[in-house]
Protein backbone atom coordinates (compact mmCIF):
# COMPACT_ATOMS: atom_id res chain seq x y z
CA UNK A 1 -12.77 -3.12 24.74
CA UNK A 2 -9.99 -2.16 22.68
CA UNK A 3 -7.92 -4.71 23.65
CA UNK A 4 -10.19 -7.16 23.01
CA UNK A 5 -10.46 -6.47 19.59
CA UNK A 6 -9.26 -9.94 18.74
CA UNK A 7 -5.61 -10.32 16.77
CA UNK A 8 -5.13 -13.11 14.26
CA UNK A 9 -1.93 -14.75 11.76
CA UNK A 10 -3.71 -15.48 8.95
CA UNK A 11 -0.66 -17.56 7.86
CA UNK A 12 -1.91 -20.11 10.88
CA UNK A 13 -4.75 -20.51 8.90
CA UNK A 14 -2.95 -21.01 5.24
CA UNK A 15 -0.10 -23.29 6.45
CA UNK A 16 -0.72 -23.72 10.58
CA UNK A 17 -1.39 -27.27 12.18
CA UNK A 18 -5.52 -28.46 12.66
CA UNK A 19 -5.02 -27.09 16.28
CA UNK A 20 -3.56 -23.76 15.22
CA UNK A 21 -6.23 -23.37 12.53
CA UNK A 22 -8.93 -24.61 14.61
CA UNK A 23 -7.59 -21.42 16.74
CA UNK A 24 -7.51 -18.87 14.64
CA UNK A 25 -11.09 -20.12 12.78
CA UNK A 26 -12.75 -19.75 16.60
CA UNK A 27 -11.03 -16.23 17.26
CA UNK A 28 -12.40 -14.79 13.67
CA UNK A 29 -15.43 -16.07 14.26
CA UNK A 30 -16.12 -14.29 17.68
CA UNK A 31 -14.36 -11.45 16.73
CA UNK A 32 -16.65 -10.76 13.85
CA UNK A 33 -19.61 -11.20 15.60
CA UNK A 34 -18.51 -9.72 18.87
CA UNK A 35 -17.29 -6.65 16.98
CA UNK A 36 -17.58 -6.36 13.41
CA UNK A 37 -13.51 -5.74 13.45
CA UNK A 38 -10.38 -7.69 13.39
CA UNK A 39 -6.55 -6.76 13.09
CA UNK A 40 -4.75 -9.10 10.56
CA UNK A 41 -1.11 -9.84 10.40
CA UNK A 42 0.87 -12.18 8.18
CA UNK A 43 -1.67 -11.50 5.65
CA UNK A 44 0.79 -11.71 2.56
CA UNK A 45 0.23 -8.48 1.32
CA UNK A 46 3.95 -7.50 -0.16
CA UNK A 47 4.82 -4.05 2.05
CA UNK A 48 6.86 -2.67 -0.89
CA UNK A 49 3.81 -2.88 -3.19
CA UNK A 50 1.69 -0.98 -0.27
CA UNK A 51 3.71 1.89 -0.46
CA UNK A 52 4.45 1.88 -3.81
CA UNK A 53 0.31 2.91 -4.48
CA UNK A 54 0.93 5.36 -1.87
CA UNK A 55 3.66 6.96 -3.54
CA UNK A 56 1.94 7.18 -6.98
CA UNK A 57 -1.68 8.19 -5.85
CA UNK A 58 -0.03 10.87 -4.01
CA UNK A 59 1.36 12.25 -7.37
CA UNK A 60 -2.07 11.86 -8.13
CA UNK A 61 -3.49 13.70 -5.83
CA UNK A 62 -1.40 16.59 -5.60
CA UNK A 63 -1.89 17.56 -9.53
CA UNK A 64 -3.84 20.90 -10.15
CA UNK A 65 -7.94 20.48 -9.27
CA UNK A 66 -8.70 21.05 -13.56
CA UNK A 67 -6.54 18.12 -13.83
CA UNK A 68 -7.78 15.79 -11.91
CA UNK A 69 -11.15 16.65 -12.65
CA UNK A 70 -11.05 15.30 -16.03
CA UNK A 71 -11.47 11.88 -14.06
CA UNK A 72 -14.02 12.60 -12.69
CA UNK A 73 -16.13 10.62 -15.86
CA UNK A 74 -17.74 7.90 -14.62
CA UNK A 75 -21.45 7.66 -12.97
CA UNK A 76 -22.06 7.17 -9.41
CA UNK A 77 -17.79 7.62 -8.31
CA UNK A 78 -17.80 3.89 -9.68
CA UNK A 79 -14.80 3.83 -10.86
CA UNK A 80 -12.01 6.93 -11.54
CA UNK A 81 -11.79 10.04 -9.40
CA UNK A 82 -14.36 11.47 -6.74
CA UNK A 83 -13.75 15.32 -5.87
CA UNK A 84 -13.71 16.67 -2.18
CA UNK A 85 -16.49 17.12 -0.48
CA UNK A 86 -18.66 15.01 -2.85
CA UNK A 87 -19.56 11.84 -0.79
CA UNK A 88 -21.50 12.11 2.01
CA UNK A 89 -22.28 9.57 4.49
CA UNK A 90 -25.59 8.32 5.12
CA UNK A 91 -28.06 10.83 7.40
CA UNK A 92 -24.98 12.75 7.47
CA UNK A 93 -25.64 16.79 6.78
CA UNK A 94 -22.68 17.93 5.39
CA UNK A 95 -20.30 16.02 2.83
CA UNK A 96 -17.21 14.48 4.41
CA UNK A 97 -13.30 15.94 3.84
CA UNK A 98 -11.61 13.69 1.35
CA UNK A 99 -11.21 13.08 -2.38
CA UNK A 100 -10.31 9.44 -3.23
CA UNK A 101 -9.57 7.04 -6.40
CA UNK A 102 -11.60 4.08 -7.54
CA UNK A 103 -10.15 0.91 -9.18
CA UNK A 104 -12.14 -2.33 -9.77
CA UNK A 105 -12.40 -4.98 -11.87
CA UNK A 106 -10.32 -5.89 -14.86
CA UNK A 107 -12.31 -8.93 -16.90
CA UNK A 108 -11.79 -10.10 -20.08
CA UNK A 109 -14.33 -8.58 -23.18
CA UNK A 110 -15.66 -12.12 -22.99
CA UNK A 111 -16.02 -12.57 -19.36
CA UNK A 112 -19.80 -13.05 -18.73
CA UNK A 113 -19.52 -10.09 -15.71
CA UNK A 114 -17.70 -7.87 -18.34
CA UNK A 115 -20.61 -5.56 -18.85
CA UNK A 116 -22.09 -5.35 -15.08
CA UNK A 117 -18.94 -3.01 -14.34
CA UNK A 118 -17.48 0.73 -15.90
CA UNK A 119 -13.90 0.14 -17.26
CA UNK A 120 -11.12 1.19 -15.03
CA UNK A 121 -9.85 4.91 -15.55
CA UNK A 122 -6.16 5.36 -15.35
CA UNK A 123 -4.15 8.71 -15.21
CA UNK A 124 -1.99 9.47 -18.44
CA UNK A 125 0.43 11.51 -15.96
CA UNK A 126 1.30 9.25 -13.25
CA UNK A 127 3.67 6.12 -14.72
CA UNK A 128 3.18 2.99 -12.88
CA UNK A 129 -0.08 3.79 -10.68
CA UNK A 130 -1.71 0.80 -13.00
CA UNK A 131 0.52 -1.74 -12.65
CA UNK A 132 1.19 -1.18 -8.74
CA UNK A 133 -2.79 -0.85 -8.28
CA UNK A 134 -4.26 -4.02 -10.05
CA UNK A 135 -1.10 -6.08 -7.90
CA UNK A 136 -2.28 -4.57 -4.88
CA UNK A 137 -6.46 -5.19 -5.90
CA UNK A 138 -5.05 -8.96 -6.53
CA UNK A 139 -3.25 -9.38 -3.75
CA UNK A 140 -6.00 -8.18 -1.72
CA UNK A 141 -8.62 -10.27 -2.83
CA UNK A 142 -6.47 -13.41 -2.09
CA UNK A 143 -6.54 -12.46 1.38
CA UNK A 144 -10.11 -11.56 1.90
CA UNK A 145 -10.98 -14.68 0.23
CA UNK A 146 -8.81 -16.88 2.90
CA UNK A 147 -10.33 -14.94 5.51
CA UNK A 148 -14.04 -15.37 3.95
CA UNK A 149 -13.07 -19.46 4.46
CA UNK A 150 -12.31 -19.56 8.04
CA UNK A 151 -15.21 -17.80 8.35
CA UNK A 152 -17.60 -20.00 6.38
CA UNK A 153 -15.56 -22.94 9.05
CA UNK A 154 -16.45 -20.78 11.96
CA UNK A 155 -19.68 -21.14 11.29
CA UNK A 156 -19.94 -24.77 9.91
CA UNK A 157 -20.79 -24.04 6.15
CA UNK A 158 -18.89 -25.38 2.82
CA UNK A 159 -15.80 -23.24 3.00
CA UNK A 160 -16.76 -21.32 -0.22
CA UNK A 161 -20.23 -19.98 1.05
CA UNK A 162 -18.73 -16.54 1.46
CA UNK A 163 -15.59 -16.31 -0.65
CA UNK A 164 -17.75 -17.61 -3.87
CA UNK A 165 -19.67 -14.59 -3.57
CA UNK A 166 -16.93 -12.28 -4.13
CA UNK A 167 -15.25 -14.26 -7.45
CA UNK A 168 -15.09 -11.50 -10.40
CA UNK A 169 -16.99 -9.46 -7.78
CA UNK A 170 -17.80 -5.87 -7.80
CA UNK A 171 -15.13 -4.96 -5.47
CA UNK A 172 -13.76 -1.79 -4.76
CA UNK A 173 -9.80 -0.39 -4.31
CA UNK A 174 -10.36 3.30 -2.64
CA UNK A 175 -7.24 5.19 -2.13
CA UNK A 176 -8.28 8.19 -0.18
CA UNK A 177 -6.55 11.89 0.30
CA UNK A 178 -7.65 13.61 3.57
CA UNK A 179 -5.94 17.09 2.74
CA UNK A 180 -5.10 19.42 5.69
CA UNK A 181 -8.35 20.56 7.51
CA UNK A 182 -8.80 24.30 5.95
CA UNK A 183 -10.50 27.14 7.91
CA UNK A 184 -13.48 27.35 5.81
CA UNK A 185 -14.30 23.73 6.31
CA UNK A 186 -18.04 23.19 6.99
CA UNK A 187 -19.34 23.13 10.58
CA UNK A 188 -19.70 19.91 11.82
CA UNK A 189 -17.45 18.22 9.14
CA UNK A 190 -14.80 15.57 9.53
CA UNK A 191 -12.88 13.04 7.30
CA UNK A 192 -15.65 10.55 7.36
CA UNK A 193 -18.58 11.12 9.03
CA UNK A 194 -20.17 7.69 11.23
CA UNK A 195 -21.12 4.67 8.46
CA UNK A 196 -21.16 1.35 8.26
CA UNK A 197 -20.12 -0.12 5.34
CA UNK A 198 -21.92 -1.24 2.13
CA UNK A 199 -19.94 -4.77 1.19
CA UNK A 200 -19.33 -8.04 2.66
CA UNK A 201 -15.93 -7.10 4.57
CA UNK A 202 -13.63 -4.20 4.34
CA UNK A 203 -9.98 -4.31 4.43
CA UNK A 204 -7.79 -1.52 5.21
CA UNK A 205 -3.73 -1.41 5.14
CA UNK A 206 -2.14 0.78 7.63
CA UNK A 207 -3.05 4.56 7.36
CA UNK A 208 -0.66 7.03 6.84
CA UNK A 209 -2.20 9.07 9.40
CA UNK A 210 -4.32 7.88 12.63
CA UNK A 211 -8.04 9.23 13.26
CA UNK A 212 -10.12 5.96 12.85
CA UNK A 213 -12.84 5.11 15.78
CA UNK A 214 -15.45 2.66 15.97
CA UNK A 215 -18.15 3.05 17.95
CA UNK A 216 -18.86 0.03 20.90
CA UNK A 217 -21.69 -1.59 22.52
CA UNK A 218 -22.01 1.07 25.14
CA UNK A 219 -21.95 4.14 22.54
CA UNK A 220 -18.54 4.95 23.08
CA UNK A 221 -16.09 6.17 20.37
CA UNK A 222 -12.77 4.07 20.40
CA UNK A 223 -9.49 4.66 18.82
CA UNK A 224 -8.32 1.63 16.54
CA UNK A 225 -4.64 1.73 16.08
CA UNK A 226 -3.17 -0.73 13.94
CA UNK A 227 0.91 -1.71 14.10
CA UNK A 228 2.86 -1.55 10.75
CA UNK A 229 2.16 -4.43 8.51
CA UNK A 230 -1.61 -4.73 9.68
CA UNK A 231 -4.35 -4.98 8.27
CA UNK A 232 -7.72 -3.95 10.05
CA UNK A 233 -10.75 -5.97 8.86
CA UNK A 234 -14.68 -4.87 9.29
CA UNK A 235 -18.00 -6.35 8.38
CA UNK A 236 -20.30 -4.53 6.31
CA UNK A 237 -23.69 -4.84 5.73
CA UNK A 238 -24.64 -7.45 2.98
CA UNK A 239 -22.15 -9.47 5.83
CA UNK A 240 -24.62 -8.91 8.02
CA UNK A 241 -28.04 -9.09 5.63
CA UNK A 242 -26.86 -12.54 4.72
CA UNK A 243 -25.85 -13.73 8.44
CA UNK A 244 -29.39 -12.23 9.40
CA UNK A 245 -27.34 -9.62 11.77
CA UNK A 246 -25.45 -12.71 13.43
CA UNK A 247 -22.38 -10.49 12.13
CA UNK A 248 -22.63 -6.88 12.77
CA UNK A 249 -22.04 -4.12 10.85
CA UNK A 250 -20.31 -1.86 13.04
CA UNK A 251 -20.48 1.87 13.25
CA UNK A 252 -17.10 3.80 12.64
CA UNK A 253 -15.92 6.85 11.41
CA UNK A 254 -12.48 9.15 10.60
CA UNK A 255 -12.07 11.73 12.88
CA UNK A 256 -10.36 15.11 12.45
CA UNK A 257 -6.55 15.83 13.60
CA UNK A 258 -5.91 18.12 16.51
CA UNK A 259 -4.70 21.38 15.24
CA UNK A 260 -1.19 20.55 16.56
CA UNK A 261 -1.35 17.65 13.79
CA UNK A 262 -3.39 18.63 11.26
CA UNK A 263 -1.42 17.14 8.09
CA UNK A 264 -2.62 15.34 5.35
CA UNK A 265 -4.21 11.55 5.72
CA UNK A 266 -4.23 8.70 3.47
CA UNK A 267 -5.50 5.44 3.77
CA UNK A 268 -6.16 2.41 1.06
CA UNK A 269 -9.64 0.16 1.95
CA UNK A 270 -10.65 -2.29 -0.50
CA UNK A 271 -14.08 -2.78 -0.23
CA UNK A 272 -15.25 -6.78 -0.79
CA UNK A 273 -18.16 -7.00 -3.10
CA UNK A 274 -19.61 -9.78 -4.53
CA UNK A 275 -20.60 -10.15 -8.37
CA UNK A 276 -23.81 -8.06 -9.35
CA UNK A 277 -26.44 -10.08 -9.46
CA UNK A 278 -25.59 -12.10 -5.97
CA UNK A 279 -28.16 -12.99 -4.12
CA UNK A 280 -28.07 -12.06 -0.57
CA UNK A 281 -31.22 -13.92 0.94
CA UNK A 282 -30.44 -14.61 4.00
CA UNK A 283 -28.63 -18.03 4.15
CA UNK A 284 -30.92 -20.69 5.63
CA UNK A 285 -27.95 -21.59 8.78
CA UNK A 286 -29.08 -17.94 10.20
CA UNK A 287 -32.85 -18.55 10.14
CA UNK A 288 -32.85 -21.50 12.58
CA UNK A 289 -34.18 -19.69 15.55
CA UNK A 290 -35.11 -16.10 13.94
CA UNK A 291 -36.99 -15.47 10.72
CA UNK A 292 -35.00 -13.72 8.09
CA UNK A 293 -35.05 -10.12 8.63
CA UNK A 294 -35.14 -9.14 5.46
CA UNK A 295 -36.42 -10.03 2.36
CA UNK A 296 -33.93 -11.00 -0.89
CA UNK A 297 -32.13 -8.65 -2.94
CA UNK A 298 -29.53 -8.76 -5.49
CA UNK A 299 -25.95 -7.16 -4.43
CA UNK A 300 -26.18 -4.91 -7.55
CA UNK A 301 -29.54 -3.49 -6.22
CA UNK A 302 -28.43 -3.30 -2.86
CA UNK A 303 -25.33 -1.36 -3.77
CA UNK A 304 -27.87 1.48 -6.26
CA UNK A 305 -29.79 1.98 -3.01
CA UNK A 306 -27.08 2.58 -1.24
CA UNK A 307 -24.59 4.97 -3.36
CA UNK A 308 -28.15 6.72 -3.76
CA UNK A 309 -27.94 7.45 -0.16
CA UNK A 310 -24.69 8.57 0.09
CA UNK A 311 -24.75 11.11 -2.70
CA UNK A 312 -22.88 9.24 -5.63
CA UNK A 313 -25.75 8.19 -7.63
């Protein structure tokens, strides 16, 4: 299976001939709804700016807890700083091993959005970890919006069914510290505990660190490695609400290093979310031969019931 976990060039799509993007449009396509996941390459996301968040979000993280702390200011983890061992996956019984970073939106004061979303917290003691981070949440949307279009082509629709969703949307930079696993950790705690995510997709630069699995068909945990320069893509679930579970939502999960590598992890997923009050009926192309499955919601209540199951709100 895990080398059928297809591989695209997203610069096929942006600049390829109609052949070469009818290619890549078809491989998406069954990718996501064979497995949820893709690995991305030529995705345009500047490698210099990648590690340049790394470098300053591990200043970050390595200031004194009662530091760091003092972000720690904003309801529900929504935006700012999240403590270890606060978030907890879903059904999960212990919380998982990581403290990560929150960055969304920046909107005007007059931007009709402005007041669905906190304001952005920023660090007085790390220079440049502003100015890296809104590049990187930029250049990150521009590439889950081109990869939103070929799938809106995949499946027939106007090419902005899916990336329209996600304009000023809710979405979500995480830059996540796994610290060395400590003796006293929890039984039956790891990095992240088995989830599927909340949003419409999920992208995730290469990890400094390796431990991510997702879990296939036949209930077997796989090992996703990504070469340098990737990007690994997954579907979440208002992906799959609004495809009425055409797309899948696929179970994965962060496992713990072996004791003979047991050093600290970081990775960077921006979650795609669309703008608050999005509705995520279930689009009428999914409904042809199934009823919808579920019945409409906005992605701002969606969201609440989830981050109320996962221990931020």
């Amino acid at each position: 299976m895990l080398e059928s976990i297809p591989r695209i060039d997203l610069q096929q799509y942006r600049e390829g001939s109609q052949s070469e993007r009818s290619a890549l449009v078809k491989t998406l396509g069954e990718g996501f709804r064979d497995f949820g996941f893709l690995i991305v390459e030529k995705h345009g996301l500047d490698p210099s700016l990648i590690q340049q968040t790394y470098d300053t979000f591990k200043r970050f993280f390595q200031l004194d807890r009662e530091v760091k702390q003092r972000y720690d200011c904003v309801p529900g983890g929504q935006r700012g700083y999240t403590p270890f061992g606060k978030e907890q996956a879903k059904d999960a019984a212990v919380p998982d091993l990581k403290e990560f970073w929150h960055i969304g939106q920046e909107l005007s004061e007059n931007h009709p959005y402005r007041e669905d979303y906190p304001d952005n917290v920023w660090p007085e003691e790390i220079a440049g970890l502003k100015h890296a981070a809104l590049d990187l949440f930029r250049a990150y949307e521009d590439c889950a919006a081109t990869i939103l279009e070929a799938l809106a082509d995949y499946f027939q629709l106007p090419r902005d069914t899916f990336s329209s969703m996600m304009v000023d949307g809710d979405s979500i930079l995480r830059v996540i510290h796994y610290p060395p696993l400590a003796e006293n950790a929890p039984a039956g705690a790891v990095r992240a505990a088995a989830h599927e995510d909340i949003n419409l997709i999920t992208l995730l630069t290469q990890s400094e660190g390796q431990g991510l699995e997702i879990l296939s068909n036949d209930g077997k945990w796989i090992p996703v490695y990504a070469l340098d320069g990737d990007i690994i893509v997954d579907s979440g679930d208002m992906l799959k609400r609004v495809t009425n579970g055409i797309i899948p939502a696929t179970t994965h999960r962060v496992v713990n290093p072996p004791d003979s590598e047991n050093v600290a992890r970081y990775s960077m997923p921006f979650f795609v979310h669309p703008y608050a009050a999005c509705d995520l009926t279930v689009l009428d192309r999914f409904t042809g031969q199934e009823p919808a499955r579920w019945p409409p919601i906005t992605a701002r209540a969606f969201l609440k019931q989830r981050l109320a199951e996962i221990g931020l709100l």
